[in-house]
C-alpha atoms as a PDB file:
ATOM      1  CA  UNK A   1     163.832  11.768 345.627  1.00  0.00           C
ATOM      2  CA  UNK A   2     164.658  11.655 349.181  1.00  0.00           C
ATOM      3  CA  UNK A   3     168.153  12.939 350.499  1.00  0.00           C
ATOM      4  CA  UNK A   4     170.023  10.859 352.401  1.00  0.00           C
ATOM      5  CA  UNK A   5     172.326  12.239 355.382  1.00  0.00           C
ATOM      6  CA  UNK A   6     175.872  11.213 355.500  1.00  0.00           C
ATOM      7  CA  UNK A   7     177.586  11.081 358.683  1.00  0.00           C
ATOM      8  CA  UNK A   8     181.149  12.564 358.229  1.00  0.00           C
ATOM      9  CA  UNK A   9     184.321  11.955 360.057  1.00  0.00           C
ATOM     10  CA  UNK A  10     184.230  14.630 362.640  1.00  0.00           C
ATOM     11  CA  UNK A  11     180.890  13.785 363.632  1.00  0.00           C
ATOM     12  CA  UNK A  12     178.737  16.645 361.655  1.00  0.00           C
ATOM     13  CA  UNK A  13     176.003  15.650 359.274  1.00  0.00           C
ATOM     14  CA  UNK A  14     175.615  16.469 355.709  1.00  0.00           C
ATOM     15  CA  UNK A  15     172.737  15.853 353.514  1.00  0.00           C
ATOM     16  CA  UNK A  16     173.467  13.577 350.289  1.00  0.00           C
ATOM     17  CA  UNK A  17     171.803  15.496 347.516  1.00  0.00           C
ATOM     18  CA  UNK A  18     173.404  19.083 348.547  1.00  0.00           C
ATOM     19  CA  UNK A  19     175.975  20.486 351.376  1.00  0.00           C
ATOM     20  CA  UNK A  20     176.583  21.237 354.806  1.00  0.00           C
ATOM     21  CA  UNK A  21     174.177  23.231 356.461  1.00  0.00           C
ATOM     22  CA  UNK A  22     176.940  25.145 357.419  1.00  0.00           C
ATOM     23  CA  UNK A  23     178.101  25.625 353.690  1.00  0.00           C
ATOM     24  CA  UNK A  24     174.894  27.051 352.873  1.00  0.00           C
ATOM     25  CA  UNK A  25     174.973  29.468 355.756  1.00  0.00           C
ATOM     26  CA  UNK A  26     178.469  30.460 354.669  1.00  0.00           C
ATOM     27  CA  UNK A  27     177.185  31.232 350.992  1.00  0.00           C
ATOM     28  CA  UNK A  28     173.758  32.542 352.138  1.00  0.00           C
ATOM     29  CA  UNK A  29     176.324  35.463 354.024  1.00  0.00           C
ATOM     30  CA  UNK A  30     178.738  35.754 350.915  1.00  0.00           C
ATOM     31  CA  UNK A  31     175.321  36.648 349.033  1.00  0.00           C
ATOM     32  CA  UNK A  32     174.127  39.366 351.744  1.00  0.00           C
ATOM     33  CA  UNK A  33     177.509  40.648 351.796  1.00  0.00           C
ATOM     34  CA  UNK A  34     178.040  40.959 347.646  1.00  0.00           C
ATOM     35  CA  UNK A  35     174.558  42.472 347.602  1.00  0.00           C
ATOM     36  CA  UNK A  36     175.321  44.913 350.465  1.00  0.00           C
ATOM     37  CA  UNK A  37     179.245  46.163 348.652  1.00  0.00           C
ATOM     38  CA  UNK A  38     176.573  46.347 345.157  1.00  0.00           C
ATOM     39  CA  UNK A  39     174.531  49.111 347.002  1.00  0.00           C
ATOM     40  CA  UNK A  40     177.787  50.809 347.928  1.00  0.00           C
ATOM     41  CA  UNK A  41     179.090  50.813 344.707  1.00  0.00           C
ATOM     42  CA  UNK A  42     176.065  51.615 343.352  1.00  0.00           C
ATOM     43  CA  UNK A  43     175.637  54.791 345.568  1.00  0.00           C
ATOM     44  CA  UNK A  44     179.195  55.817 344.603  1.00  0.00           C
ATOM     45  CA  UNK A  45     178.801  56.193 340.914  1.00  0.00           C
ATOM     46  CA  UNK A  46     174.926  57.736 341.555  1.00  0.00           C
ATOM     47  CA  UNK A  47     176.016  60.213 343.943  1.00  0.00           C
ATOM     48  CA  UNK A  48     179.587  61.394 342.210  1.00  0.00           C
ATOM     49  CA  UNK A  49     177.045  62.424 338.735  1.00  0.00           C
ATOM     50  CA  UNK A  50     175.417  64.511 341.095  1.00  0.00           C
ATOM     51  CA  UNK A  51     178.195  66.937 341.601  1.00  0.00           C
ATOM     52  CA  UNK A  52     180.097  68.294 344.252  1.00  0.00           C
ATOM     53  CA  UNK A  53     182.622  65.439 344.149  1.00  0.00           C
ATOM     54  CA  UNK A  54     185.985  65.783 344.856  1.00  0.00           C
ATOM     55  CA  UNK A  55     188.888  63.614 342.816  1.00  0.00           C
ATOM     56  CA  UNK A  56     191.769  62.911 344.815  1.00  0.00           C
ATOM     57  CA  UNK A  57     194.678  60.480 344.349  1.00  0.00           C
ATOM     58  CA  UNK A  58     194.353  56.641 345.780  1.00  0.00           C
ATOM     59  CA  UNK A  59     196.933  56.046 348.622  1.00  0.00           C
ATOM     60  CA  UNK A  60     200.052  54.219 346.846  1.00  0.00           C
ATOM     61  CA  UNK A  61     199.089  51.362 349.890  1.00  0.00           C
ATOM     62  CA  UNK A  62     196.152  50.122 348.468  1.00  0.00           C
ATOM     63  CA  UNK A  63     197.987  48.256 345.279  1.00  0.00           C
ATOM     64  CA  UNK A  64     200.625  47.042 347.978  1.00  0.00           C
ATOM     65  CA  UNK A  65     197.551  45.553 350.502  1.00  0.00           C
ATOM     66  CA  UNK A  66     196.017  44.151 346.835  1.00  0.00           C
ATOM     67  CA  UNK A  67     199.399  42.216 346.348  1.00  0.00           C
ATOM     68  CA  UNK A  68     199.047  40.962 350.110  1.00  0.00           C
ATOM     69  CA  UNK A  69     195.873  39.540 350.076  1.00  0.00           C
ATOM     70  CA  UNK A  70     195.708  37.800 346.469  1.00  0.00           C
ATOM     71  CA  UNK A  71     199.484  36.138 348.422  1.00  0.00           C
ATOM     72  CA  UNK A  72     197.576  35.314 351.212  1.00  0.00           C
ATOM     73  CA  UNK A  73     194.793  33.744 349.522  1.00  0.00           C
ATOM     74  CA  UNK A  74     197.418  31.910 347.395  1.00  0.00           C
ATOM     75  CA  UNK A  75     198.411  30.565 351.251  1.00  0.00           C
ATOM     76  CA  UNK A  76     195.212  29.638 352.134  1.00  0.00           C
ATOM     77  CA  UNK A  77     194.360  27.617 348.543  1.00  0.00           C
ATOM     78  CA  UNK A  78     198.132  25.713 349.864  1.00  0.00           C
ATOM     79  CA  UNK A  79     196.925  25.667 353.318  1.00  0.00           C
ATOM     80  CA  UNK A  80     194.128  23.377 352.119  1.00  0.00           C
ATOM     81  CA  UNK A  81     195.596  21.638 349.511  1.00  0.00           C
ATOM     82  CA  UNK A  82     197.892  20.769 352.583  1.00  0.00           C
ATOM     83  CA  UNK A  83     195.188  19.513 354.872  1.00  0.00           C
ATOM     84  CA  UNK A  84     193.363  17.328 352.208  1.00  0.00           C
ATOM     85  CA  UNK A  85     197.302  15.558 351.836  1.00  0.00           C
ATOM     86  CA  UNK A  86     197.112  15.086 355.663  1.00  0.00           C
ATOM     87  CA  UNK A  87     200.495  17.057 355.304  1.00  0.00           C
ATOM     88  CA  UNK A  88     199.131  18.857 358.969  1.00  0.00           C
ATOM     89  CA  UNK A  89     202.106  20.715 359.665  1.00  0.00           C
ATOM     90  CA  UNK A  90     202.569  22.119 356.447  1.00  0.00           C
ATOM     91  CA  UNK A  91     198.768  23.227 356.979  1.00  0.00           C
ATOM     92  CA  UNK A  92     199.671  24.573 360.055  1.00  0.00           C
ATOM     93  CA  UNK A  93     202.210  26.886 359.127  1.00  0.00           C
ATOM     94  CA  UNK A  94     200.352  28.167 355.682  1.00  0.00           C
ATOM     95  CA  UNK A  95     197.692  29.131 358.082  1.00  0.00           C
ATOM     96  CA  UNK A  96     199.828  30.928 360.449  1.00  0.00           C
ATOM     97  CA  UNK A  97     201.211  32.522 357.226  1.00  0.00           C
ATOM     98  CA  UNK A  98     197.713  33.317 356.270  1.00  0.00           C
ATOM     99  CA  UNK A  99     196.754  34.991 359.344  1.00  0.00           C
ATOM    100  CA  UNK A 100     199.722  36.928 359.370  1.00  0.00           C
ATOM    101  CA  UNK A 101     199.546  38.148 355.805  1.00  0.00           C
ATOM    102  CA  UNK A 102     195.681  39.208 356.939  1.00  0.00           C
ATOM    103  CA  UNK A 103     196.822  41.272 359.680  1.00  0.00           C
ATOM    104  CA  UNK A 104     199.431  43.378 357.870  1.00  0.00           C
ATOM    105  CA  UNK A 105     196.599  44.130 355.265  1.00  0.00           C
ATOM    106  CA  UNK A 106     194.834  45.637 357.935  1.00  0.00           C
ATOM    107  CA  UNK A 107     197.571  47.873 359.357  1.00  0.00           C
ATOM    108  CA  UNK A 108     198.278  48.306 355.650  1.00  0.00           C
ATOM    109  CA  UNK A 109     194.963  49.818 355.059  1.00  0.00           C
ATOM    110  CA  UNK A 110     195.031  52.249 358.598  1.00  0.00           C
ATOM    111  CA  UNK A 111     198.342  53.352 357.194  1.00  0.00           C
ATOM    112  CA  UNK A 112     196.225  53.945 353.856  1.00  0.00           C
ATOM    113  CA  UNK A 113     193.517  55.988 355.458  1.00  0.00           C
ATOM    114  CA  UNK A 114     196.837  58.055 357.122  1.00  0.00           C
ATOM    115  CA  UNK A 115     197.603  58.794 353.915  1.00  0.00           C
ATOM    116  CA  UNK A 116     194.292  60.216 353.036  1.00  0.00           C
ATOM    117  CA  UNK A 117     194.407  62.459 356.040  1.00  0.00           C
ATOM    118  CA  UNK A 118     197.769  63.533 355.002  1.00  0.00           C
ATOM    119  CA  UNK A 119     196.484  64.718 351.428  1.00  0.00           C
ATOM    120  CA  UNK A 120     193.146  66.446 353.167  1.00  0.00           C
ATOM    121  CA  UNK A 121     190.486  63.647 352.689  1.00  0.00           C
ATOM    122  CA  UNK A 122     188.377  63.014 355.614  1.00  0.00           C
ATOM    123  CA  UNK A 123     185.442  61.167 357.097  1.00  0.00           C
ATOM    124  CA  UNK A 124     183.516  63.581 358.311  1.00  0.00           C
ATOM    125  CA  UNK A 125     183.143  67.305 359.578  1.00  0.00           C
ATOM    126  CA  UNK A 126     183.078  70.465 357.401  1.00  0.00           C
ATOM    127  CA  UNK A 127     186.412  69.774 355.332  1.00  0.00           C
ATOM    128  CA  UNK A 128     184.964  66.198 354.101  1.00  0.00           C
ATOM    129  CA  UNK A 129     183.867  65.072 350.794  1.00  0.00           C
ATOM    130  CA  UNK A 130     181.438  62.360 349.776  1.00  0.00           C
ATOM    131  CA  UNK A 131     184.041  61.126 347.413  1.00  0.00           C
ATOM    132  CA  UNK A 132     186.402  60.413 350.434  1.00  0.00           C
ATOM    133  CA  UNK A 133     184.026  59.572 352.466  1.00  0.00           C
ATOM    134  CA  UNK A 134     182.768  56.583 350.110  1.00  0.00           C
ATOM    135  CA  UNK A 135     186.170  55.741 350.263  1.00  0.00           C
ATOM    136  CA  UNK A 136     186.601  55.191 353.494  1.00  0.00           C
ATOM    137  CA  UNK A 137     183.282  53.318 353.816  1.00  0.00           C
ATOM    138  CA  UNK A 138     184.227  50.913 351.271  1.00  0.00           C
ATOM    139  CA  UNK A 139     187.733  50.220 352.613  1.00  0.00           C
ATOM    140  CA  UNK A 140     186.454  49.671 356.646  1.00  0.00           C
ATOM    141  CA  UNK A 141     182.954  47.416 356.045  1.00  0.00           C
ATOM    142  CA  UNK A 142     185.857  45.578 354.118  1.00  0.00           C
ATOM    143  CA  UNK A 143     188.076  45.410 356.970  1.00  0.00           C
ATOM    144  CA  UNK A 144     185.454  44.634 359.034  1.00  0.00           C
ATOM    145  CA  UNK A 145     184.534  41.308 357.225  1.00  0.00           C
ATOM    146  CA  UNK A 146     188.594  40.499 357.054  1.00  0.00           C
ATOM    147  CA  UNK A 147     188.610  40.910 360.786  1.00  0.00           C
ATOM    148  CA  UNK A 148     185.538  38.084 361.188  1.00  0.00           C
ATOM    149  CA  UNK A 149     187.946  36.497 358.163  1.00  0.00           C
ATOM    150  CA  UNK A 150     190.996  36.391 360.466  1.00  0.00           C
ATOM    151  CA  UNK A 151     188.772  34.905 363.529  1.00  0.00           C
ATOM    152  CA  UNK A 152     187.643  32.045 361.235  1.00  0.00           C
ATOM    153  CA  UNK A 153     190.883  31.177 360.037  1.00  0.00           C
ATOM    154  CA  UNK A 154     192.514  31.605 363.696  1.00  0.00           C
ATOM    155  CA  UNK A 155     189.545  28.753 364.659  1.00  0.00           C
ATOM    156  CA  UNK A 156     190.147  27.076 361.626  1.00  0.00           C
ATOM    157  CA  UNK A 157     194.615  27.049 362.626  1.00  0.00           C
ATOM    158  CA  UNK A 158     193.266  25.565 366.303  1.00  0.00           C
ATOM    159  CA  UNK A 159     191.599  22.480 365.507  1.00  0.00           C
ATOM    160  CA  UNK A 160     194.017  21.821 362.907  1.00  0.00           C
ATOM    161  CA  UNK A 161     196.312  22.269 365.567  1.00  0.00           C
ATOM    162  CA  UNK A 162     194.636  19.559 367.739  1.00  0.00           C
ATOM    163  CA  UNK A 163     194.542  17.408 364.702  1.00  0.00           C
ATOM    164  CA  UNK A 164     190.847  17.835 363.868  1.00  0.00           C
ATOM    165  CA  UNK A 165     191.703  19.455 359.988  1.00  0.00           C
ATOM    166  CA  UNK A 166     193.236  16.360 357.976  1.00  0.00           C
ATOM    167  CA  UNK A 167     191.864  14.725 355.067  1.00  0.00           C
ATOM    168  CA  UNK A 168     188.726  13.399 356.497  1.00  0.00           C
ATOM    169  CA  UNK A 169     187.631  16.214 358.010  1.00  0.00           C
ATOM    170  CA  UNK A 170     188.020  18.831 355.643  1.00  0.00           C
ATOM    171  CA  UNK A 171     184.429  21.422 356.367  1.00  0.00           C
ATOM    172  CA  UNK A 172     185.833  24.058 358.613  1.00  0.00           C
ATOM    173  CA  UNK A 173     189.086  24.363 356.907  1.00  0.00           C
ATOM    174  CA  UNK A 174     187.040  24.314 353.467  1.00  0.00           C
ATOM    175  CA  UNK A 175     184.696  27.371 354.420  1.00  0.00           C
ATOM    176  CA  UNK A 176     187.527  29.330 355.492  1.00  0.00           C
ATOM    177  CA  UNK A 177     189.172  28.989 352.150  1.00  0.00           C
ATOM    178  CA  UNK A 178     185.975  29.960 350.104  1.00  0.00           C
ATOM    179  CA  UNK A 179     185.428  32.703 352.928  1.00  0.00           C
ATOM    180  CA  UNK A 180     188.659  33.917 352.726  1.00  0.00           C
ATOM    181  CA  UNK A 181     188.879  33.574 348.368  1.00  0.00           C
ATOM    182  CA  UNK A 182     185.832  35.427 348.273  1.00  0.00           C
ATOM    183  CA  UNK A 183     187.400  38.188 350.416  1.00  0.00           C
ATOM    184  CA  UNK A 184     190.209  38.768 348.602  1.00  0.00           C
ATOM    185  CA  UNK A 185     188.111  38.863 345.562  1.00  0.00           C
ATOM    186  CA  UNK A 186     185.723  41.756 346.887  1.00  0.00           C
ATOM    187  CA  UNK A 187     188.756  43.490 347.936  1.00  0.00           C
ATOM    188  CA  UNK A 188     190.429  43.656 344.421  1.00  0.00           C
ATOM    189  CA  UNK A 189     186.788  44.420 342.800  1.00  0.00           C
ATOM    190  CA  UNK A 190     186.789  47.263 345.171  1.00  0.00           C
ATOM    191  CA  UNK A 191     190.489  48.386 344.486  1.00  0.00           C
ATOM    192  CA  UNK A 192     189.374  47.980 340.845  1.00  0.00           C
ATOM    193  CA  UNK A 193     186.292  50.321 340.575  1.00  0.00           C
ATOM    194  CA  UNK A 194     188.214  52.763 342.326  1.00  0.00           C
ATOM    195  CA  UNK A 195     190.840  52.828 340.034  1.00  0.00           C
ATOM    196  CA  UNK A 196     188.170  52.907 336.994  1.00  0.00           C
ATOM    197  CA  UNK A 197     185.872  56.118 338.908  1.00  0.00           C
ATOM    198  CA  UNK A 198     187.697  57.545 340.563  1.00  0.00           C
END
């Protein structure tokens, strides 16, 4: 059977018997990303049965940044729920709140890695562990990916802006939400298995 393309309302493409190109990209990088936080994890529980692992206690931030981002992702699901009502400035403003939500995770998690260095757990150099050092990997390729999170959704808050996010064109602000779900899901796997091996 042959797909058929579909022309939507801001112009872009999309074939009939699947999604946007751009969908597909989007979930072709959640895959690459899962399988890349699966070989951390993975390393983390082979390397702490080999010894020489060091247990220390969790910053107290990390269950206050996991109570931030499931809210923000609870602002985002609105956010879009808001656009596909043409409600725009309702959209607007849930993204704002969004973004902003996004970027106190991330100073919440530099104040978490303060903590760390308060209670002697470093990176790198003679003192350091690999147990705190896993740590620290885990939490900053996480903030890493929020941070290109945060630029989509800042995009995503400009064209609504300008009108271009509204029920008929719903892509951009659509992959944002799954992008931004799917963080806040790898972040509380991650603030899970910590709590369970640590």
């Amino acid at each position: 059977m042959k797909p058929t393309e579909v022309v939507l309302a801001d112009g872009e493409k999309e074939m009939g018997l699947g999604w946007h190109p751009k969908r597909v990209l989007l979930i072709l990088l959640i895959f690459s990303i899962v399988m890349m936080f699966a070989a951390f994890t993975s390393g983390y529980i082979v390397r702490r049965d080999e010894g020489n692992w060091r247990e220390f206690d969790l910053p107290a931030a990390l269950l206050v940044n996991s109570i931030l981002i499931a809210l923000s992702s609870a602002t985002m699901q609105w956010a879009y729920f808001s656009a596909r009502q043409d409600e725009v400035k309702r959209a607007n403003l849930l993204l704002l709140v969004t973004l902003g939500l996004g970027v106190v995770f991330l100073f919440g998690q530099v104040h978490a890695w303060g903590q760390m260095v308060a209670g002697h757990t470093f990176f790198g150099g003679a003192d350091a562990n690999p147990s705190g050092s896993f740590v620290y990997v885990l939490m900053g390729v996480h903030a890493f990916h929020l941070v290109t999170g945060l630029v989509f959704v800042a995009v995503v808050l400009k064209r609504s802006l300008n009108y271009q996010v509204h029920s008929r064109a719903m892509l951009s602000i659509g992959n944002a939400t799954l992008y931004w779900h799917f963080l806040g899901a790898l972040w509380l796997y991650l603030y899970l298995f910590l709590l369970l091996n640590h």
